[in-house]
Protein backbone atom coordinates (compact mmCIF):
# COMPACT_ATOMS: atom_id res chain seq x y z
CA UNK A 1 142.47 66.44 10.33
CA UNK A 2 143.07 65.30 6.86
CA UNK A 3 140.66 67.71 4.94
CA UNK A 4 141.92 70.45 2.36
CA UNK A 5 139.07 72.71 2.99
CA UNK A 6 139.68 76.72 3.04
CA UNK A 7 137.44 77.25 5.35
CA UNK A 8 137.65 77.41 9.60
CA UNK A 9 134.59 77.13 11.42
CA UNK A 10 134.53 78.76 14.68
CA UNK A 11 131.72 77.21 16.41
CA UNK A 12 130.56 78.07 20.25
CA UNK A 13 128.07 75.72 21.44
CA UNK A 14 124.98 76.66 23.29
CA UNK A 15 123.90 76.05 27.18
CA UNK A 16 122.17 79.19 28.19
CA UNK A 17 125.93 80.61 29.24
CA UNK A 18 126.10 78.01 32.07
CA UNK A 19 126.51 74.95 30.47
CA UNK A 20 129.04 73.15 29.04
CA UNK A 21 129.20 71.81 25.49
CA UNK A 22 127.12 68.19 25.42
CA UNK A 23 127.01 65.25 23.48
CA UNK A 24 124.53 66.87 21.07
CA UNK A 25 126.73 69.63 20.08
CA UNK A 26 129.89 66.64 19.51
CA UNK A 27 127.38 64.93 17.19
CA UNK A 28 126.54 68.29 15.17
CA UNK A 29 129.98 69.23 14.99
CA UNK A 30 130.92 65.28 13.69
CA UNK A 31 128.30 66.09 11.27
CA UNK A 32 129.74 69.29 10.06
CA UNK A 33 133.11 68.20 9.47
CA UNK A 34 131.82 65.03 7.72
CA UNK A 35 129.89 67.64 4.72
CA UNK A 36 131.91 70.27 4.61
CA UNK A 37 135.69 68.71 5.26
CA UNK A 38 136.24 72.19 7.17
CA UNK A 39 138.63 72.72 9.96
CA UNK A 40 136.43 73.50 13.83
CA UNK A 41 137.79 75.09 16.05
CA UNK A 42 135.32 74.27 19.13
CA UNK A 43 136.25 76.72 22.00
CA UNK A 44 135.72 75.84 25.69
CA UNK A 45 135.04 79.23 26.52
CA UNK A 46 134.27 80.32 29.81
CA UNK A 47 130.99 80.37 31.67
CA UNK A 48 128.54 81.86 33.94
CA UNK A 49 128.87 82.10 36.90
CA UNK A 50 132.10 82.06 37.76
CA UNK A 51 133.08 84.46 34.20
CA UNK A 52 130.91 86.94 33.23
CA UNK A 53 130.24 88.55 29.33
CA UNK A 54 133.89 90.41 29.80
CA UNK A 55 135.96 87.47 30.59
CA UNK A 56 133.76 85.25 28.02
CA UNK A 57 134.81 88.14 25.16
CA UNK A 58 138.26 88.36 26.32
CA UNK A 59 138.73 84.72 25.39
CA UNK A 60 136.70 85.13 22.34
CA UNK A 61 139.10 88.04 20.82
CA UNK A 62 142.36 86.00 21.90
CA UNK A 63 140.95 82.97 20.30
CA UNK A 64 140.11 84.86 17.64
CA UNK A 65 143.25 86.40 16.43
CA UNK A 66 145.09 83.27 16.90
CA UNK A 67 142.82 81.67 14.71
CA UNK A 68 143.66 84.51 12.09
CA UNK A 69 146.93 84.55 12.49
CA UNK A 70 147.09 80.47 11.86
CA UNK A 71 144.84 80.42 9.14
CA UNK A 72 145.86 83.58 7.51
CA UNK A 73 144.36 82.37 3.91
CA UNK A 74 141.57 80.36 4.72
CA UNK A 75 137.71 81.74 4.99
CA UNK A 76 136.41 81.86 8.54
CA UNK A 77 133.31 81.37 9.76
CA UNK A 78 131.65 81.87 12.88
CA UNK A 79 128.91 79.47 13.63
CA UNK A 80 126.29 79.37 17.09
CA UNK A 81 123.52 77.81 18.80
CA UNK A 82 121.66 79.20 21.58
CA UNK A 83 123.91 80.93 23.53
CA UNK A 84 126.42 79.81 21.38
CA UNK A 85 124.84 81.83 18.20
CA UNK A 86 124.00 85.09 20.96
CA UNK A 87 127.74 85.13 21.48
CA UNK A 88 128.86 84.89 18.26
CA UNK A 89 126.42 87.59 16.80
CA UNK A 90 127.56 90.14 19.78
CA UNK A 91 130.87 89.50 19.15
CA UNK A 92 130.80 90.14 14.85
CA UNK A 93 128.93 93.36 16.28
CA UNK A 94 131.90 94.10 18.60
CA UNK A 95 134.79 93.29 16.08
CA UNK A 96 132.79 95.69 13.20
CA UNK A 97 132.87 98.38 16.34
CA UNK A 98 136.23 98.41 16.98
CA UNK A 99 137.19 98.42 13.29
CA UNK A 100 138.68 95.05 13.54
CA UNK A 101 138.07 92.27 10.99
CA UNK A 102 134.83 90.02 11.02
CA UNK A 103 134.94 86.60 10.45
CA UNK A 104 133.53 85.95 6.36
CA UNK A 105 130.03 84.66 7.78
CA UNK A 106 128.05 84.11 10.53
CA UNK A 107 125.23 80.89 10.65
CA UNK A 108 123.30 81.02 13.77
CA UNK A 109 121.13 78.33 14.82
CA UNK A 110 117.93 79.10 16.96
CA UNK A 111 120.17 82.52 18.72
CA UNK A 112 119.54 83.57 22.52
CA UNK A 113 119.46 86.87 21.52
CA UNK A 114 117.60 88.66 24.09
CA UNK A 115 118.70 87.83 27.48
CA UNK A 116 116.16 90.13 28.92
CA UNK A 117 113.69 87.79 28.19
CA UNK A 118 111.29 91.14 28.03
CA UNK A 119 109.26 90.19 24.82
CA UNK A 120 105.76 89.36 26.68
CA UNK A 121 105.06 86.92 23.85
CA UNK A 122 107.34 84.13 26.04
CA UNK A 123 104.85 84.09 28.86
CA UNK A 124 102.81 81.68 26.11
CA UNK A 125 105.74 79.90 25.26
CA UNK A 126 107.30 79.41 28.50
CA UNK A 127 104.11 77.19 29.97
CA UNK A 128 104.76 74.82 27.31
CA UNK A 129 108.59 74.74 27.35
CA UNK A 130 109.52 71.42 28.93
CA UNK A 131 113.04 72.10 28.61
CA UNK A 132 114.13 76.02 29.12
CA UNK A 133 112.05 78.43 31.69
CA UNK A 134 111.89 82.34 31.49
CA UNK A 135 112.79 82.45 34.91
CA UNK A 136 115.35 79.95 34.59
CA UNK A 137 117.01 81.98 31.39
CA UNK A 138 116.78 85.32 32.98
CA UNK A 139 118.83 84.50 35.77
CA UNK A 140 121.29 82.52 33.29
CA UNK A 141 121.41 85.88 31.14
CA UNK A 142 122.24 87.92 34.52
CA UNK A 143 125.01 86.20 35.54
CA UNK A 144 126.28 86.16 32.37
CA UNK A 145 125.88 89.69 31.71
CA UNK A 146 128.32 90.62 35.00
CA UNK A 147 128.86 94.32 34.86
CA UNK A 148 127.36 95.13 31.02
CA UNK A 149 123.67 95.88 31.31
CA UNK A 150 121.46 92.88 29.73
CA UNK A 151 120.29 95.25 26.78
CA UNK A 152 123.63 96.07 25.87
CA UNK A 153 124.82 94.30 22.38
CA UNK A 154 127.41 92.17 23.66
CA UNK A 155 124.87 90.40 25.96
CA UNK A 156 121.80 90.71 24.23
CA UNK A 157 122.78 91.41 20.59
CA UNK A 158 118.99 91.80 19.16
CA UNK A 159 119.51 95.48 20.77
CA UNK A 160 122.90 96.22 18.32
CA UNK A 161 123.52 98.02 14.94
CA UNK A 162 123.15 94.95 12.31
CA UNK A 163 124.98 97.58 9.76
CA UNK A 164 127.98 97.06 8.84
CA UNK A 165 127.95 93.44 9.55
CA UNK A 166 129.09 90.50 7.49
CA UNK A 167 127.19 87.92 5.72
CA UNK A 168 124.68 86.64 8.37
CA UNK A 169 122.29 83.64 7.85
CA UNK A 170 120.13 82.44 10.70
CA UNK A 171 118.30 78.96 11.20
CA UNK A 172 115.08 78.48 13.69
CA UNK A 173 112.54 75.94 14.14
CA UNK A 174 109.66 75.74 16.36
């Protein structure tokens, strides 16, 4: 509340599209602010099942511009895990599409990108996954993706046009 930074972070938390923002993500966040003295905006954006993609993107844009428009002179940023980082990298995708202006950077951390879950490489990982399932994810990613086919960007951004895009750093671990 006190900081002088010129920078907003707009950070959507992860949970496969289902689940709310956890204790984990508060701590992150707490950590954030702490470094980098930046405002967060931390949206409780709406979830699967009861909203699909559409509604989840409708938010997103209103959120958006109202961020803008109150922080007309300060750098924004939008920042993701999981889920969190697939909705933030469909959504820089959707604002360069419609002409409108993209946040200065995106930071995703370990991005569901893919809500297919086609890539036959996750059969290895997903009998040694003690926390997320293929199965489990692929109906997550379905009711999520409502009417918009799972391969479309907004859903599954790995199938999008990176051109055109702003600054984009991404963070994984194994």
């Amino acid at each position: 509340k006190e900081g002088k930074s010129d920078v907003v972070i707009l950070y959507f938390h992860g949970g496969a599209y289902m689940g709310n923002i956890i204790k984990l993500h508060w701590y992150l966040i707490e950590q954030f602010i702490s470094k980098t003295k930046a405002v967060m905006v931390i949206p409780d954006y709406p979830l699967a099942p009861e909203a699909t993609s559409r509604e989840t993107y409708n938010f997103i844009q209103l959120l958006y511009t109202r961020v803008r428009n109150d922080h007309p002179d300060k750098r924004i940023i939008f920042m993701g895990d999981s889920s969190g980082g697939g909705l933030a990298f469909g959504f820089v995708q959707q604002l360069r599409n419609e002409n409108n202006k993209q946040p200065d950077e995106v930071i995703l951390f370990s991005p569901w990108l893919d809500v297919s879950m086609s890539n036959p490489q996750l059969q290895i990982i997903d009998k040694v996954d003690r926390i997320l399932s293929v199965e489990g994810l692929k109906t997550a990613g379905l009711k999520y993706a409502g009417n918009f086919k799972v391969k479309d960007y907004r859903v599954s951004p790995v199938y999008g046009d990176f051109k055109g895009l702003c600054r984009i750093s991404v963070f994984t671990g194994s």
